[in-house]
N, C-alpha and C. Protein backbone atom coordinates (compact mmCIF):
# COMPACT_ATOMS: atom_id res chain seq x y z
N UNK A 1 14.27 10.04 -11.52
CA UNK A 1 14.69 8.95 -10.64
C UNK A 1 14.15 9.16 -9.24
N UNK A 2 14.27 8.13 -8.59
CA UNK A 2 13.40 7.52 -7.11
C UNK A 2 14.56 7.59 -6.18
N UNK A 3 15.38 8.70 -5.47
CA UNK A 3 16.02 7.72 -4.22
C UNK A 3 15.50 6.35 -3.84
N UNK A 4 16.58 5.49 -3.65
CA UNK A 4 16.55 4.09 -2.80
C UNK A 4 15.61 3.37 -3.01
N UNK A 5 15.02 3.71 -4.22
CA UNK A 5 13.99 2.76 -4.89
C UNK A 5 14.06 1.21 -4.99
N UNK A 6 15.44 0.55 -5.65
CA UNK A 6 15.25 -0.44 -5.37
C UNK A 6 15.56 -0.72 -3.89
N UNK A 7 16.37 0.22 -2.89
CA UNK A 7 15.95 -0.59 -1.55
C UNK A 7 14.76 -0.80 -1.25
N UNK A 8 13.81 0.12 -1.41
CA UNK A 8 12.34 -0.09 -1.11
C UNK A 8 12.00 -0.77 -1.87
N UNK A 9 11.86 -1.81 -2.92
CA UNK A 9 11.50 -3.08 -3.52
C UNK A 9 11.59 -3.82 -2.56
N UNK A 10 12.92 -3.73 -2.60
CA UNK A 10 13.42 -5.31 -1.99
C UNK A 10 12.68 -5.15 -0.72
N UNK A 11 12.68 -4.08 0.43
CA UNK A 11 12.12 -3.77 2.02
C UNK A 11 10.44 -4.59 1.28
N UNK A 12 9.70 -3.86 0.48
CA UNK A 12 8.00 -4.38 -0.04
C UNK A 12 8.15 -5.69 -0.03
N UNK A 13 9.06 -6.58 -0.65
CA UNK A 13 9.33 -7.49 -0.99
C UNK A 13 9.58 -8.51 -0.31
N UNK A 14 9.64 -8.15 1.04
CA UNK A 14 9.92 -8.88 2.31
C UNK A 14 8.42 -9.15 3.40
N UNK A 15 7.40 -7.67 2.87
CA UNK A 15 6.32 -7.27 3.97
C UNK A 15 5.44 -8.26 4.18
N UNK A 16 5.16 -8.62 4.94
CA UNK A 16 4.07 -9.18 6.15
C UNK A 16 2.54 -8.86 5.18
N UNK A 17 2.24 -7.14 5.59
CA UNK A 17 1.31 -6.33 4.97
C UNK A 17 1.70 -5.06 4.47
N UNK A 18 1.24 -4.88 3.66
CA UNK A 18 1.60 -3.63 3.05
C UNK A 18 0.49 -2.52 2.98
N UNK A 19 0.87 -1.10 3.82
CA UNK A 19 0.15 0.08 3.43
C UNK A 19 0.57 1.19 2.59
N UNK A 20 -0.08 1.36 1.73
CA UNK A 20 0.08 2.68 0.63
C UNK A 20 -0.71 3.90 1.66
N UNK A 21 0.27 4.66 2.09
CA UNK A 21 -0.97 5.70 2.67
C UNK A 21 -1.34 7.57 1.41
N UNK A 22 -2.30 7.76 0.90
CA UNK A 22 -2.07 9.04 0.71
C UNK A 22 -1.97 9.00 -0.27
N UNK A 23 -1.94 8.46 -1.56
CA UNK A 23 -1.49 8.73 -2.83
C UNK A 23 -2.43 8.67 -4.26
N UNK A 24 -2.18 8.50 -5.36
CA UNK A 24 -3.10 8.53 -6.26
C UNK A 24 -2.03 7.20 -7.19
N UNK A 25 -1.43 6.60 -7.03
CA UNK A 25 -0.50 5.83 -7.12
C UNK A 25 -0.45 5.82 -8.96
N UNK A 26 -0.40 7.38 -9.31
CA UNK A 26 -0.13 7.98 -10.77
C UNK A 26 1.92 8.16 -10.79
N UNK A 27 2.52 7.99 -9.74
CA UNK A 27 3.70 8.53 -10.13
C UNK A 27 4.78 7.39 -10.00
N UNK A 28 5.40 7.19 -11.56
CA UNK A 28 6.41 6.34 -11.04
C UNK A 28 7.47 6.41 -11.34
N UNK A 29 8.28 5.93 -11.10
CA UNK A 29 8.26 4.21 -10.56
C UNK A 29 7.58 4.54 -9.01
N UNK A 30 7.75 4.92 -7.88
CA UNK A 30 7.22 4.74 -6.73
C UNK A 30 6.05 3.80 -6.76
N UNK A 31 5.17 4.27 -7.32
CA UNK A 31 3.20 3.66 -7.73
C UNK A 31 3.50 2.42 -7.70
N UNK A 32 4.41 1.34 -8.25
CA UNK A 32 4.78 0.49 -8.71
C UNK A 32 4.98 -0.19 -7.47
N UNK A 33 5.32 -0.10 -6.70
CA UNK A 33 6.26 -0.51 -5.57
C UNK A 33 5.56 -1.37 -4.72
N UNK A 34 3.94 -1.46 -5.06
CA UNK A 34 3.08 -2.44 -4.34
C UNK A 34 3.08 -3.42 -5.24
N UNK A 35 3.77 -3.93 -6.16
CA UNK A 35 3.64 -5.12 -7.06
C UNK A 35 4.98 -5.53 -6.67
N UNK A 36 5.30 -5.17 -5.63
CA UNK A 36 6.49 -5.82 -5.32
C UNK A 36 6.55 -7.04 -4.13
N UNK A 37 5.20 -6.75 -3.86
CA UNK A 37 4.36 -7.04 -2.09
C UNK A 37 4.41 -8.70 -2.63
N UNK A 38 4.01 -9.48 -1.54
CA UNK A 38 4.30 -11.50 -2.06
C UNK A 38 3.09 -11.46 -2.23
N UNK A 39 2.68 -12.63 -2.99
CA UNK A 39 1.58 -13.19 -3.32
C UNK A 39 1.01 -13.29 -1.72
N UNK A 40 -0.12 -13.06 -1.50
CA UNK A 40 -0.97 -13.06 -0.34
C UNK A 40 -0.59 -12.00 0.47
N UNK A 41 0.32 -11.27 0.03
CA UNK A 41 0.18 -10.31 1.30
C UNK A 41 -0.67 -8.85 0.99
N UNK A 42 -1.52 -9.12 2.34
CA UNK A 42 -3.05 -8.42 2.12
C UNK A 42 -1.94 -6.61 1.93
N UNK A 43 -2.78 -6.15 0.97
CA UNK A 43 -2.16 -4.48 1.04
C UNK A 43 -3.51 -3.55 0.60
N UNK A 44 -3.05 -2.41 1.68
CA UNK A 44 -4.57 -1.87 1.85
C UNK A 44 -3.77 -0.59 1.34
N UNK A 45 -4.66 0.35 1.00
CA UNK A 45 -4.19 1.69 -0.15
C UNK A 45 -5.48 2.61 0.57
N UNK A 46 -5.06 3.35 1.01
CA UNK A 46 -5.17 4.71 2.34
C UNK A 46 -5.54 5.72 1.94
N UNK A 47 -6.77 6.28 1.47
CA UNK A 47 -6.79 7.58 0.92
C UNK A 47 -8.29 8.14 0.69
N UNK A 48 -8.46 8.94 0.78
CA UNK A 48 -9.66 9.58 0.77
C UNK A 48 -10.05 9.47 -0.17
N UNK A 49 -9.83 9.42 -1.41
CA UNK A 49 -9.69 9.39 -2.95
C UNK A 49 -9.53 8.03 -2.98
N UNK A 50 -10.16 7.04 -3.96
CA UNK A 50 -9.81 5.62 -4.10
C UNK A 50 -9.46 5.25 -5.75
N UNK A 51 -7.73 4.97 -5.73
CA UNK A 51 -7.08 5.44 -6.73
C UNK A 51 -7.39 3.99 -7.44
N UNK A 52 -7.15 3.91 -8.52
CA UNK A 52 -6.92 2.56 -9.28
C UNK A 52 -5.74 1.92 -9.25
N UNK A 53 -5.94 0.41 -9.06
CA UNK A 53 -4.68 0.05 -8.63
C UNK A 53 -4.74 -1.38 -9.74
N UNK A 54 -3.94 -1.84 -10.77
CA UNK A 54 -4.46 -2.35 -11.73
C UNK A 54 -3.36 -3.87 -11.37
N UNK A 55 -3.82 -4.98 -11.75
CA UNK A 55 -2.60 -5.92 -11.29
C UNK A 55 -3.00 -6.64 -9.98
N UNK A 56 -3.46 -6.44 -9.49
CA UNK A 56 -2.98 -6.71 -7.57
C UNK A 56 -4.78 -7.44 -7.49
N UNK A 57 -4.97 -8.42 -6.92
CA UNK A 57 -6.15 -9.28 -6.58
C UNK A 57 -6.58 -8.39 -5.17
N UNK A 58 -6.00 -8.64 -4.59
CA UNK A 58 -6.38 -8.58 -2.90
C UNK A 58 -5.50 -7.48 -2.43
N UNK A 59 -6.29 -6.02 -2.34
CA UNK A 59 -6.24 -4.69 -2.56
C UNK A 59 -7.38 -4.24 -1.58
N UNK A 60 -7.25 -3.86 -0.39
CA UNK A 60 -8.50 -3.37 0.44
C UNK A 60 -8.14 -2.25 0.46
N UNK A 61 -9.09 -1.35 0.15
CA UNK A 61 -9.26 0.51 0.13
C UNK A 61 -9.47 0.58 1.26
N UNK A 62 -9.19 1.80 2.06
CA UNK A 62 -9.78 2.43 3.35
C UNK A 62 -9.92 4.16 2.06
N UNK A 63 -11.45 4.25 1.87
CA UNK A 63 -11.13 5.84 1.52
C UNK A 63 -11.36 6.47 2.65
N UNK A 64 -10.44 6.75 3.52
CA UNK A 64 -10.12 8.15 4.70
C UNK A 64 -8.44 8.99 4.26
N UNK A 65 -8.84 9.93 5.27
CA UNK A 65 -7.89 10.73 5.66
C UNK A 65 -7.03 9.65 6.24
N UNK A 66 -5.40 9.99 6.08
CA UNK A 66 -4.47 8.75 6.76
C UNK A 66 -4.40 9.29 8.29
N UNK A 67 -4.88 10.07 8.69
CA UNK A 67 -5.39 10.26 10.64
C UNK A 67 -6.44 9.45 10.39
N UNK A 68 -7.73 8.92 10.13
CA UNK A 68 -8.58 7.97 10.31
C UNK A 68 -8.04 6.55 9.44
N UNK A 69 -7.84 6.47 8.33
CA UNK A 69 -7.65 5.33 8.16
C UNK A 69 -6.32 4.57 8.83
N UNK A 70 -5.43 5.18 9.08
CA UNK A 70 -4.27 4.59 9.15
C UNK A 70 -4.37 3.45 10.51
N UNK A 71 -4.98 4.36 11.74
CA UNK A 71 -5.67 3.83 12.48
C UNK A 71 -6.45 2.46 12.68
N UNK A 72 -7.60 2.57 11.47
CA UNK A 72 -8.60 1.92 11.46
C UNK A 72 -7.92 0.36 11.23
N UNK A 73 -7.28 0.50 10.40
CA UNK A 73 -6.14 -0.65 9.59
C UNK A 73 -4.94 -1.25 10.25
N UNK A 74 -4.38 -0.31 11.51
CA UNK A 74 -3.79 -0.79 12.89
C UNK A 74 -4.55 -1.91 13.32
N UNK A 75 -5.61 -1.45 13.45
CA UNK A 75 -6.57 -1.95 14.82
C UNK A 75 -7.12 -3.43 13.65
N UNK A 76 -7.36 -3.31 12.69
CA UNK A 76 -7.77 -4.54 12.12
C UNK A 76 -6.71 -5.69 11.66
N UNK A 77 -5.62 -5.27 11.71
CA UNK A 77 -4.61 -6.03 11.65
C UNK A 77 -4.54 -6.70 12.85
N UNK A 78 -4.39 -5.88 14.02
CA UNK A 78 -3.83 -6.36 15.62
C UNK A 78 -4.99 -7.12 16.18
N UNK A 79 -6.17 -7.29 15.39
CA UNK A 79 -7.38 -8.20 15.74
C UNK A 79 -7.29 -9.39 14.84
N UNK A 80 -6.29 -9.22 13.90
CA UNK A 80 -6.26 -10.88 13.22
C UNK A 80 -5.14 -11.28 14.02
């Protein structure tokens, strides 16, 4: 089991945008938790490693370290 898992649904479930930072999104339920995101909301998945993410249309990779990408994905958000 997941502490507060379904709170964090429901919190995804609400997001604007969604970032996955760091993961290989192999473990779940957590992994799961970006199919929780609304239809159109852009979610970018953070990782040096660019994991498979199966389901999800509109999925932008940053493969960095989450000190460079996390950043990079600030700054491109706060320019739309």
């Amino acid at each position: 089991m997941v502490p507060a898992i379904e709170e964090a649904a429901e919190l995804v479930a609400t997001a604007d945008v969604l970032l996955v930072v760091g993961t290989s999104l192999q473990v779940y339920p957590a992994a799961g938790l970006l199919h929780y995101a609304p239809a159109g909301c852009p979610v970018y998945v953070i990782d040096p490693h660019q994991p498979e993410v199966s389901g999800r249309r509109h999925v932008q990779y940053v493969v960095q370290p989450a000190s460079i990408g996390v950043p990079q994905v600030l700054q491109e958000i706060g320019n739309k």
